[in-house]
C-alpha atoms as a PDB file:
ATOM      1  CA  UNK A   1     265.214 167.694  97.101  1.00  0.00           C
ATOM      2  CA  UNK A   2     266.620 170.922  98.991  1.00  0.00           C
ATOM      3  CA  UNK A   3     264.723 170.863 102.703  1.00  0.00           C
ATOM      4  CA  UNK A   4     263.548 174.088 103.789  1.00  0.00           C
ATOM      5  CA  UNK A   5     262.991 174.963 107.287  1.00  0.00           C
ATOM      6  CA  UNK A   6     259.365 174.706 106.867  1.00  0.00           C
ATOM      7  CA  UNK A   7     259.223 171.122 104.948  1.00  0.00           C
ATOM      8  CA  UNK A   8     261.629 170.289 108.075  1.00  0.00           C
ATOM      9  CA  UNK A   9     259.195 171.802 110.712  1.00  0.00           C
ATOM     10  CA  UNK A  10     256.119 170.137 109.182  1.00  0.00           C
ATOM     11  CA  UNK A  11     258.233 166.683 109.115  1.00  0.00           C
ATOM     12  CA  UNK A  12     259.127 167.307 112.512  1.00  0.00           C
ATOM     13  CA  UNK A  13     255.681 167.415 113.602  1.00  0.00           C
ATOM     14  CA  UNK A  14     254.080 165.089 111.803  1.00  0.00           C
ATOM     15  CA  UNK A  15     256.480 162.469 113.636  1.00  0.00           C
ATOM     16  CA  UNK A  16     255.799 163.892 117.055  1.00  0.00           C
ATOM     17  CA  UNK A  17     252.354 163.389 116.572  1.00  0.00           C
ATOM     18  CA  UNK A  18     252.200 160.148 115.076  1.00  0.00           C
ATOM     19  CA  UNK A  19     254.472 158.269 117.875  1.00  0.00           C
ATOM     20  CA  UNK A  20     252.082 160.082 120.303  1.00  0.00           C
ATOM     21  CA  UNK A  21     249.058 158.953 118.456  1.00  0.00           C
ATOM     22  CA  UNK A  22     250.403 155.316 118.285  1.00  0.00           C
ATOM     23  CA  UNK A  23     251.694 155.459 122.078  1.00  0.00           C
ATOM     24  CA  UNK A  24     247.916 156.369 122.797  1.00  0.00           C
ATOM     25  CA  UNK A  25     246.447 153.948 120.529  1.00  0.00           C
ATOM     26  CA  UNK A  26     248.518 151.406 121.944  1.00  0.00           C
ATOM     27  CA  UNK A  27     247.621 151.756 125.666  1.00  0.00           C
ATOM     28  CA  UNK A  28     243.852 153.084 125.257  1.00  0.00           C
ATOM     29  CA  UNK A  29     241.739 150.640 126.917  1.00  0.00           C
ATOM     30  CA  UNK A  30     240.076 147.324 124.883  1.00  0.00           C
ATOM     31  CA  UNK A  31     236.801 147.672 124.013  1.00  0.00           C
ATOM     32  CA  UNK A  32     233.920 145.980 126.044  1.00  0.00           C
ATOM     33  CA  UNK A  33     232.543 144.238 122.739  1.00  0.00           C
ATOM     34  CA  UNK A  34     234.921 144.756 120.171  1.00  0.00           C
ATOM     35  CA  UNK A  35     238.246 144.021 122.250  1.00  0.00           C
ATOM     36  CA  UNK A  36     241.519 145.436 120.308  1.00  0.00           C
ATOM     37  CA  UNK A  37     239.460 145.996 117.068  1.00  0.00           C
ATOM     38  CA  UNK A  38     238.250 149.244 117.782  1.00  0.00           C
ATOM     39  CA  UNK A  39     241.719 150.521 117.484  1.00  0.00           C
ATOM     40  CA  UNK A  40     241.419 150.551 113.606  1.00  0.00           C
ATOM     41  CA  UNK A  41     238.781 153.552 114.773  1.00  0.00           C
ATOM     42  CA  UNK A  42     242.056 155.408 115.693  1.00  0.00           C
ATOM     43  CA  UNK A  43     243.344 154.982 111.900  1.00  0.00           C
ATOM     44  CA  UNK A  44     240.259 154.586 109.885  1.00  0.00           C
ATOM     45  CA  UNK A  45     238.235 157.793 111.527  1.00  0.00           C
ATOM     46  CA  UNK A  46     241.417 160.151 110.497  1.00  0.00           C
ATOM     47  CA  UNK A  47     241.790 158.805 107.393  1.00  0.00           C
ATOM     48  CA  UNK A  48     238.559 159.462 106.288  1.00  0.00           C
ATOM     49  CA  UNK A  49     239.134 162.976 108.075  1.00  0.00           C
ATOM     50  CA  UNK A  50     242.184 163.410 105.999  1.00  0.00           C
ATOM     51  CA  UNK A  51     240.636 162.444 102.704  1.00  0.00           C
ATOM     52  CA  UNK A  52     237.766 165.028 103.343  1.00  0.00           C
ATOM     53  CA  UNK A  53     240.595 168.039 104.351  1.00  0.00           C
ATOM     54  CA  UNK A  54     242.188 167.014 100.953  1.00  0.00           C
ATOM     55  CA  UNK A  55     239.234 166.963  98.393  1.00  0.00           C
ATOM     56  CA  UNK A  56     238.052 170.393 100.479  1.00  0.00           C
ATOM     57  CA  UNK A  57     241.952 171.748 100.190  1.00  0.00           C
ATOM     58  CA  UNK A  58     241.151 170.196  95.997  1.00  0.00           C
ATOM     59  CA  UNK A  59     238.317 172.678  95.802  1.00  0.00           C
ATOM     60  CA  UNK A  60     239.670 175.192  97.214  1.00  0.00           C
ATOM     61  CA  UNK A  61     242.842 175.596  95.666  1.00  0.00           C
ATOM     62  CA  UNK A  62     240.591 174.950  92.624  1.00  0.00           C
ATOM     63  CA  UNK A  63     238.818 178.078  93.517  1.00  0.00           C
ATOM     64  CA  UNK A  64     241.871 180.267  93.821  1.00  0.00           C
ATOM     65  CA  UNK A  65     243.112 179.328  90.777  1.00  0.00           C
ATOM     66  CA  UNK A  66     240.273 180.739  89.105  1.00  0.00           C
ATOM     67  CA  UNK A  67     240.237 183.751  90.559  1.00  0.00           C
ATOM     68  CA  UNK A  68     243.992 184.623  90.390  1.00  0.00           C
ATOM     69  CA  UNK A  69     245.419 182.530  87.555  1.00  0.00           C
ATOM     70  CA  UNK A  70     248.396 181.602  89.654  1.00  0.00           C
ATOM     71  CA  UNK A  71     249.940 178.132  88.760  1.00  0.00           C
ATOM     72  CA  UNK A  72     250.719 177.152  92.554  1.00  0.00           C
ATOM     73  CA  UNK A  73     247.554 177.055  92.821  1.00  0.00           C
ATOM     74  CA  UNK A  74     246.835 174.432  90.175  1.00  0.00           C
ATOM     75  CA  UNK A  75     249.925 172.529  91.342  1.00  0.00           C
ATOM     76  CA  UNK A  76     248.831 172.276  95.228  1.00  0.00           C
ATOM     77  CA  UNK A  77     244.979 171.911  94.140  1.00  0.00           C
ATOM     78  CA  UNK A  78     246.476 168.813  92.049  1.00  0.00           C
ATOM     79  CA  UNK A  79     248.305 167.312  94.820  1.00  0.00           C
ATOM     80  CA  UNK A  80     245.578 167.466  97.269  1.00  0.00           C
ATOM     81  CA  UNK A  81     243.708 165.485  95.102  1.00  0.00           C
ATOM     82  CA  UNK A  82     246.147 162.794  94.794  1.00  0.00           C
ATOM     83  CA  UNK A  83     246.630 162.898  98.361  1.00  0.00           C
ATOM     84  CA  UNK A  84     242.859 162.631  98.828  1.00  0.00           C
ATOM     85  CA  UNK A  85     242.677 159.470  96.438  1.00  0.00           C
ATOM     86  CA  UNK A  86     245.656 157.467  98.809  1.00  0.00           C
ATOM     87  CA  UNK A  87     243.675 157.833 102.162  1.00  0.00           C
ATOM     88  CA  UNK A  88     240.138 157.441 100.261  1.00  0.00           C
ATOM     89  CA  UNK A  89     242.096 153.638  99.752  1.00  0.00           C
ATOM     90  CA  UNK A  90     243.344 153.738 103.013  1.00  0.00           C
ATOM     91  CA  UNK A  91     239.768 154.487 104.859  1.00  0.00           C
ATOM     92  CA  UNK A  92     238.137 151.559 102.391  1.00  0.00           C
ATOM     93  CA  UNK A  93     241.140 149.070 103.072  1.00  0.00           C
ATOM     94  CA  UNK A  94     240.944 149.817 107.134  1.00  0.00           C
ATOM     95  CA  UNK A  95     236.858 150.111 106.985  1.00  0.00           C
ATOM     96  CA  UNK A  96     236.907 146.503 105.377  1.00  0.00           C
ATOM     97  CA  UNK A  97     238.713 145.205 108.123  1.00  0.00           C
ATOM     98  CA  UNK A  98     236.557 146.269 110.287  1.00  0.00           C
ATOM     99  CA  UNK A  99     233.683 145.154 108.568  1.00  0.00           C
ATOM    100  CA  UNK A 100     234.980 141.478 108.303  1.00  0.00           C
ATOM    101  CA  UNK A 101     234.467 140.678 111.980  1.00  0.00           C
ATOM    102  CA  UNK A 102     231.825 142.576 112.931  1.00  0.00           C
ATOM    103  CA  UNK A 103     229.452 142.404 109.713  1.00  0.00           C
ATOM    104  CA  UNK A 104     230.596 139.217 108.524  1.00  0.00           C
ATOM    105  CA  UNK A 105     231.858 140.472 104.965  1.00  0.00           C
ATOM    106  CA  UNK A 106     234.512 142.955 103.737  1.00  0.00           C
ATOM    107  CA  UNK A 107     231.890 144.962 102.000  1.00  0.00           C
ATOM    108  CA  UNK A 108     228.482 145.975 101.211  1.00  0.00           C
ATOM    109  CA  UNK A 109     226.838 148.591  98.959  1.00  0.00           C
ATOM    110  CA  UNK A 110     225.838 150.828 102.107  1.00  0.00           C
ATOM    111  CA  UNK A 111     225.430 154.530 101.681  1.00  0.00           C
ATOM    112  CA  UNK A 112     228.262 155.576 103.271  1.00  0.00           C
ATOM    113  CA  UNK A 113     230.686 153.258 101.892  1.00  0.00           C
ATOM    114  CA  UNK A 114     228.815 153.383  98.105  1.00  0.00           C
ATOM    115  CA  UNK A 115     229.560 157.194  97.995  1.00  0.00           C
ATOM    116  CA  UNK A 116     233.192 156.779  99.499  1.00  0.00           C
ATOM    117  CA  UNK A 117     234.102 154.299  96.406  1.00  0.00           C
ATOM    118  CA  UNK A 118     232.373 156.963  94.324  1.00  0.00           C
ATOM    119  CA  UNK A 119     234.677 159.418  95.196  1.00  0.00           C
ATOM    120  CA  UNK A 120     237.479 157.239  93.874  1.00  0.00           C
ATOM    121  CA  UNK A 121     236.092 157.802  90.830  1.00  0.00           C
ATOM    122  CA  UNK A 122     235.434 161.394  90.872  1.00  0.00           C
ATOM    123  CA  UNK A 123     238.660 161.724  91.888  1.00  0.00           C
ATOM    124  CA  UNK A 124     240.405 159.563  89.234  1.00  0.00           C
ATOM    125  CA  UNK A 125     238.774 161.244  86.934  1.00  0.00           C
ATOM    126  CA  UNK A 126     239.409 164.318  87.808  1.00  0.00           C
ATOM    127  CA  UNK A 127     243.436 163.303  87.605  1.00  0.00           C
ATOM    128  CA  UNK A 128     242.504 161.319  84.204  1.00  0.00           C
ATOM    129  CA  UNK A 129     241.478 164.770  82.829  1.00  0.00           C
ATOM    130  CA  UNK A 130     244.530 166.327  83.889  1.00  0.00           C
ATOM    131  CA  UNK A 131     246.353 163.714  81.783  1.00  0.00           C
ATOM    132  CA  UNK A 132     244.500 164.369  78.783  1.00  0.00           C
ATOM    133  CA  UNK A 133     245.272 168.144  78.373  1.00  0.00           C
ATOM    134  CA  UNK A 134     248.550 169.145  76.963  1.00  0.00           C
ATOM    135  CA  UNK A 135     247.685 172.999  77.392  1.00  0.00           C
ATOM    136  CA  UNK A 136     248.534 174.192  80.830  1.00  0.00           C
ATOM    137  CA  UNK A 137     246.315 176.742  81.200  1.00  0.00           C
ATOM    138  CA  UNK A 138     243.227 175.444  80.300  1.00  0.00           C
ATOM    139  CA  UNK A 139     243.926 171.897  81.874  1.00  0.00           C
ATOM    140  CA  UNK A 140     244.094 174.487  85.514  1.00  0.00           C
ATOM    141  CA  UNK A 141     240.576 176.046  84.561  1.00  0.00           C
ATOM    142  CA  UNK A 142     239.349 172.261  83.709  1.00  0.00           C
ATOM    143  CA  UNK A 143     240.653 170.804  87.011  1.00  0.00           C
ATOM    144  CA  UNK A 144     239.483 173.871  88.627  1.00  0.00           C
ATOM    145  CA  UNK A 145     235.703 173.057  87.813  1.00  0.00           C
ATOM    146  CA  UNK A 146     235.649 169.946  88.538  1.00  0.00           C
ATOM    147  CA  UNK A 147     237.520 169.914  91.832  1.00  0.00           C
ATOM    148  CA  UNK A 148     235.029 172.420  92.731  1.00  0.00           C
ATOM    149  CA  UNK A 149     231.954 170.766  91.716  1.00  0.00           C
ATOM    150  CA  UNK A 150     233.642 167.458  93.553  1.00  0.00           C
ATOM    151  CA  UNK A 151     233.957 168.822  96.802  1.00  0.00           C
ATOM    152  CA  UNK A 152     230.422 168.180  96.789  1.00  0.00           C
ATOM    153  CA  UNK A 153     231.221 164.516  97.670  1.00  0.00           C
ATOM    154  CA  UNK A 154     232.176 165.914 101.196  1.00  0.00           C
ATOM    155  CA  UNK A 155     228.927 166.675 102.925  1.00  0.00           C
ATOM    156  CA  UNK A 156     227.404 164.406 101.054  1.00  0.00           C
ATOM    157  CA  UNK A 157     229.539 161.582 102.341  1.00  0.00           C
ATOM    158  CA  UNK A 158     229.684 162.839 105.982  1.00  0.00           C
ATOM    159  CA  UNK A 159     225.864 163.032 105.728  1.00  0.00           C
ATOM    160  CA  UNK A 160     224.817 159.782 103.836  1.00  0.00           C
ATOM    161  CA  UNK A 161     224.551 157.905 106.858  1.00  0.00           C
ATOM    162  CA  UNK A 162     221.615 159.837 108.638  1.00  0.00           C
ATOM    163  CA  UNK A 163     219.887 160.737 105.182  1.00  0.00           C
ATOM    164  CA  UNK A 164     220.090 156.853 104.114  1.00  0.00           C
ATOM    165  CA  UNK A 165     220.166 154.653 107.214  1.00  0.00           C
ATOM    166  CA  UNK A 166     221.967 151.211 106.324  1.00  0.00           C
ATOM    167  CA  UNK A 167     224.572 148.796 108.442  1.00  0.00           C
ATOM    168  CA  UNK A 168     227.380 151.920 108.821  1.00  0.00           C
ATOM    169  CA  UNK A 169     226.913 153.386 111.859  1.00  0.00           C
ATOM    170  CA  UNK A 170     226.081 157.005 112.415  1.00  0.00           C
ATOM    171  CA  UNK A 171     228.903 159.861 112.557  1.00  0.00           C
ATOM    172  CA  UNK A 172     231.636 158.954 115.220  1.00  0.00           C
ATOM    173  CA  UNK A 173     231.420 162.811 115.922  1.00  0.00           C
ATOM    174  CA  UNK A 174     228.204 164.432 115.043  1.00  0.00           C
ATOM    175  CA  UNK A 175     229.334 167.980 114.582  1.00  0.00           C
ATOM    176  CA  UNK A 176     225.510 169.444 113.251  1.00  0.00           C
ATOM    177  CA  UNK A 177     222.906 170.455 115.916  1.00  0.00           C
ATOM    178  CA  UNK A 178     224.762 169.632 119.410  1.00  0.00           C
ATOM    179  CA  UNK A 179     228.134 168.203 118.996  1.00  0.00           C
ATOM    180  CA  UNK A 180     228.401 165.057 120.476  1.00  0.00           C
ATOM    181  CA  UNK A 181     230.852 162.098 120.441  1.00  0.00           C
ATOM    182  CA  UNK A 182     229.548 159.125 120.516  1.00  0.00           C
ATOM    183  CA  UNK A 183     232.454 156.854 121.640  1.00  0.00           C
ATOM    184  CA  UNK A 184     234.214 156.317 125.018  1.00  0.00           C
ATOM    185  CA  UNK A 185     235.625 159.354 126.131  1.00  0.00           C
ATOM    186  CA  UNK A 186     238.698 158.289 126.508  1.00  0.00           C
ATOM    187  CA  UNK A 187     238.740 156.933 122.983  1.00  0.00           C
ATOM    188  CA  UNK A 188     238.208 160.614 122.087  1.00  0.00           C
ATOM    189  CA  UNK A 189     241.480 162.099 123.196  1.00  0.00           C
ATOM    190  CA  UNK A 190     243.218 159.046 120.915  1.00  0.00           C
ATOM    191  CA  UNK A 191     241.161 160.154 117.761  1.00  0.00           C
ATOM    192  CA  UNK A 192     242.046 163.609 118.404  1.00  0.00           C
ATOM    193  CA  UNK A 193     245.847 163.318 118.425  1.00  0.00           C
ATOM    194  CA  UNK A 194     244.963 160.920 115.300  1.00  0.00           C
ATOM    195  CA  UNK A 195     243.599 163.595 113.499  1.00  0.00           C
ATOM    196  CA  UNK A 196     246.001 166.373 114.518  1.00  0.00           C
ATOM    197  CA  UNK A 197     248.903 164.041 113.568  1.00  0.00           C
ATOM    198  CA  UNK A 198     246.783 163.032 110.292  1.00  0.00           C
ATOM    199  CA  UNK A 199     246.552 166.716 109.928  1.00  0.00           C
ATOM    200  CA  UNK A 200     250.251 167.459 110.116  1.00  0.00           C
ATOM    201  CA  UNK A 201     250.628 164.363 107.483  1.00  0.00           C
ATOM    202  CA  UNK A 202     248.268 166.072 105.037  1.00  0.00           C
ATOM    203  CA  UNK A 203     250.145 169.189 105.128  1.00  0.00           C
ATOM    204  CA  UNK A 204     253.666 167.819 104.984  1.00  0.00           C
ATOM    205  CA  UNK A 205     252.856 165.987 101.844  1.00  0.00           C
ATOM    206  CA  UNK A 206     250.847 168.582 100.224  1.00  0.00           C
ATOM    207  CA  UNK A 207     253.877 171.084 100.514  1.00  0.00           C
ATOM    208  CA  UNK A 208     256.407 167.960  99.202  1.00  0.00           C
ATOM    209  CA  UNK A 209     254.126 167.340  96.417  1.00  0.00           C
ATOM    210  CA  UNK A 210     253.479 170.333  95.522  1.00  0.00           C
ATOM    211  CA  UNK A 211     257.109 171.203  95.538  1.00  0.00           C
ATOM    212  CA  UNK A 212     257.916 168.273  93.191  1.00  0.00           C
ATOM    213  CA  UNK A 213     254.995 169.560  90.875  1.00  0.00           C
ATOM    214  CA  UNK A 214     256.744 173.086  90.680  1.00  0.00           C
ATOM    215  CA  UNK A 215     259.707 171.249  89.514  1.00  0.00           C
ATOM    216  CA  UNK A 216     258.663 168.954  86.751  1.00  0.00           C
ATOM    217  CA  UNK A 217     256.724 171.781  85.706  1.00  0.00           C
ATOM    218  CA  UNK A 218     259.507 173.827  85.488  1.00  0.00           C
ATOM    219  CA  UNK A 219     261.443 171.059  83.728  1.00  0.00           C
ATOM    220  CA  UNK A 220     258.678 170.655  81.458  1.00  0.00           C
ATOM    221  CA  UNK A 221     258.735 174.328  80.307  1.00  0.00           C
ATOM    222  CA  UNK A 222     262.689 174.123  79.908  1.00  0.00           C
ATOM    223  CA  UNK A 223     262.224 171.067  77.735  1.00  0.00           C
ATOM    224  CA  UNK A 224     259.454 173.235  75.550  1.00  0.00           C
ATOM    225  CA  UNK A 225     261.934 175.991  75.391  1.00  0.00           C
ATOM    226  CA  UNK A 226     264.557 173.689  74.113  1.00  0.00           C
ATOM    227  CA  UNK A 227     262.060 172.498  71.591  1.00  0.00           C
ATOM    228  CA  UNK A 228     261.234 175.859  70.189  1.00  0.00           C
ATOM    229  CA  UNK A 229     264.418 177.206  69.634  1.00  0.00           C
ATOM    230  CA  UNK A 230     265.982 174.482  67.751  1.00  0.00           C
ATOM    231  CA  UNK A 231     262.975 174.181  65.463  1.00  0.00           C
ATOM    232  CA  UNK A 232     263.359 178.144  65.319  1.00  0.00           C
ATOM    233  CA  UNK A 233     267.376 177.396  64.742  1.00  0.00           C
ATOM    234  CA  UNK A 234     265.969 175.115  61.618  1.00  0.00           C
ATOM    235  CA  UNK A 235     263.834 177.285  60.187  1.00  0.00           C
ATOM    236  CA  UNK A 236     266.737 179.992  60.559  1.00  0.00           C
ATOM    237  CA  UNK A 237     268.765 177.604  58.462  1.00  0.00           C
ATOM    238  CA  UNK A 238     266.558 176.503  55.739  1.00  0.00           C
ATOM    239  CA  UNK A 239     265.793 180.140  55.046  1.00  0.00           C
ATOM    240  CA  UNK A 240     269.575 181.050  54.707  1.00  0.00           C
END
């Protein structure tokens, strides 16, 4: 793939941010009860953050597509979503470690967690469709619905454990009413270079995907072209 100096920057930062994350991770302090498990909190927490930024970026793209019938749009809106589906796996996978020691089982159908697989599904489906629809534009205005309607799963999820109380604890941040984290402060400053790094991650791979989708679409078209004209050359012949 050609690099451009924005790919490069994005790539550039991403790393930064990540070894800084990992160097804080690494030396932030064990906690009282939990010892060096809560450091999953500094990769579970902003992969669940991610997931959320790339079903909202799903919708959104979603959105514009609608309103300006530009392809990019379709292609980015597409690779959010496939981005979102990776670090919904990667929040279950790191939550169920978590869970292990400190419930005593990998998983249980809590709010929180019942909605998060849920979205998997949303999600898959909402690629399935995209499989299933051979016309370009209407398999954009199809996707665009439904990644709109799914970004629904967002407050729903972030909410789900103060409207349905089970074993997940409540929001790590609470960003309705007062804002208020309810961790160790200093375990605050780790999460937030987790989710700024996570951030940079999301946006790297959203322009690399989205890049890639440009060119197998573009392929895809050349192929069609191709197609056409020699069953147009064929027709040309059997009618001379």
């Amino acid at each position: 793939m050609k690099r451009d100096l924005t790919t490069t920057l994005l790539g550039g930062a991403t790393v930064v941010t990540l070894l800084i994350a990992v160097g804080l991770g690494l030396s932030a302090p064990l906690d009282i009860n939990q010892g060096s498990l809560v450091r999953l909190m500094f990769v579970h927490v902003p992969s669940a953050w991610l997931s959320y930024l790339a079903y909202g970026g799903t919708g959104l793209f979603g959105l514009l597509y609608l309103l300006q019938r530009q392809r990019r749009w379709d292609r980015l809106a597409m690779a959010s979503a496939e981005i979102g589906v990776l670090f919904t796996v990667a929040t279950i996978v790191g939550g169920m470690l978590w869970a292990k020691p400190t419930w005593g089982t990998y998983w249980v159908w809590d709010a929180r967690l019942t909605t998060t697989a849920l979205s998997l599904v949303v999600y898959g489906g909402y690629l399935l469709i995209r499989s299933l629809i051979d016309d370009p534009e209407r398999r954009a205005r199809v996707s665009a619905v439904v990644g709109i309607v799914g970004t629904l799963y967002v407050p729903v999820n972030y909410m789900a454990v103060e409207w349905w109380r089970g074993v997940h604890q409540t929001q790590t941040l609470k960003l309705l009413g007062k804002p208020r984290f309810d961790a160790a402060p200093i375990y605050g400053w780790v999460l937030l270079m987790a989710v700024v790094a996570f951030t940079f991650l999301y946006l790297y791979m959203l322009r690399v995907r989205g890049t890639l989708a440009a060119r197998e679409e573009a392929r895809e078209e050349r192929e069609l072209m191709n197609e056409l004209g020699v069953s147009h050359a064929r027709v040309e012949v059997a009618r001379g």
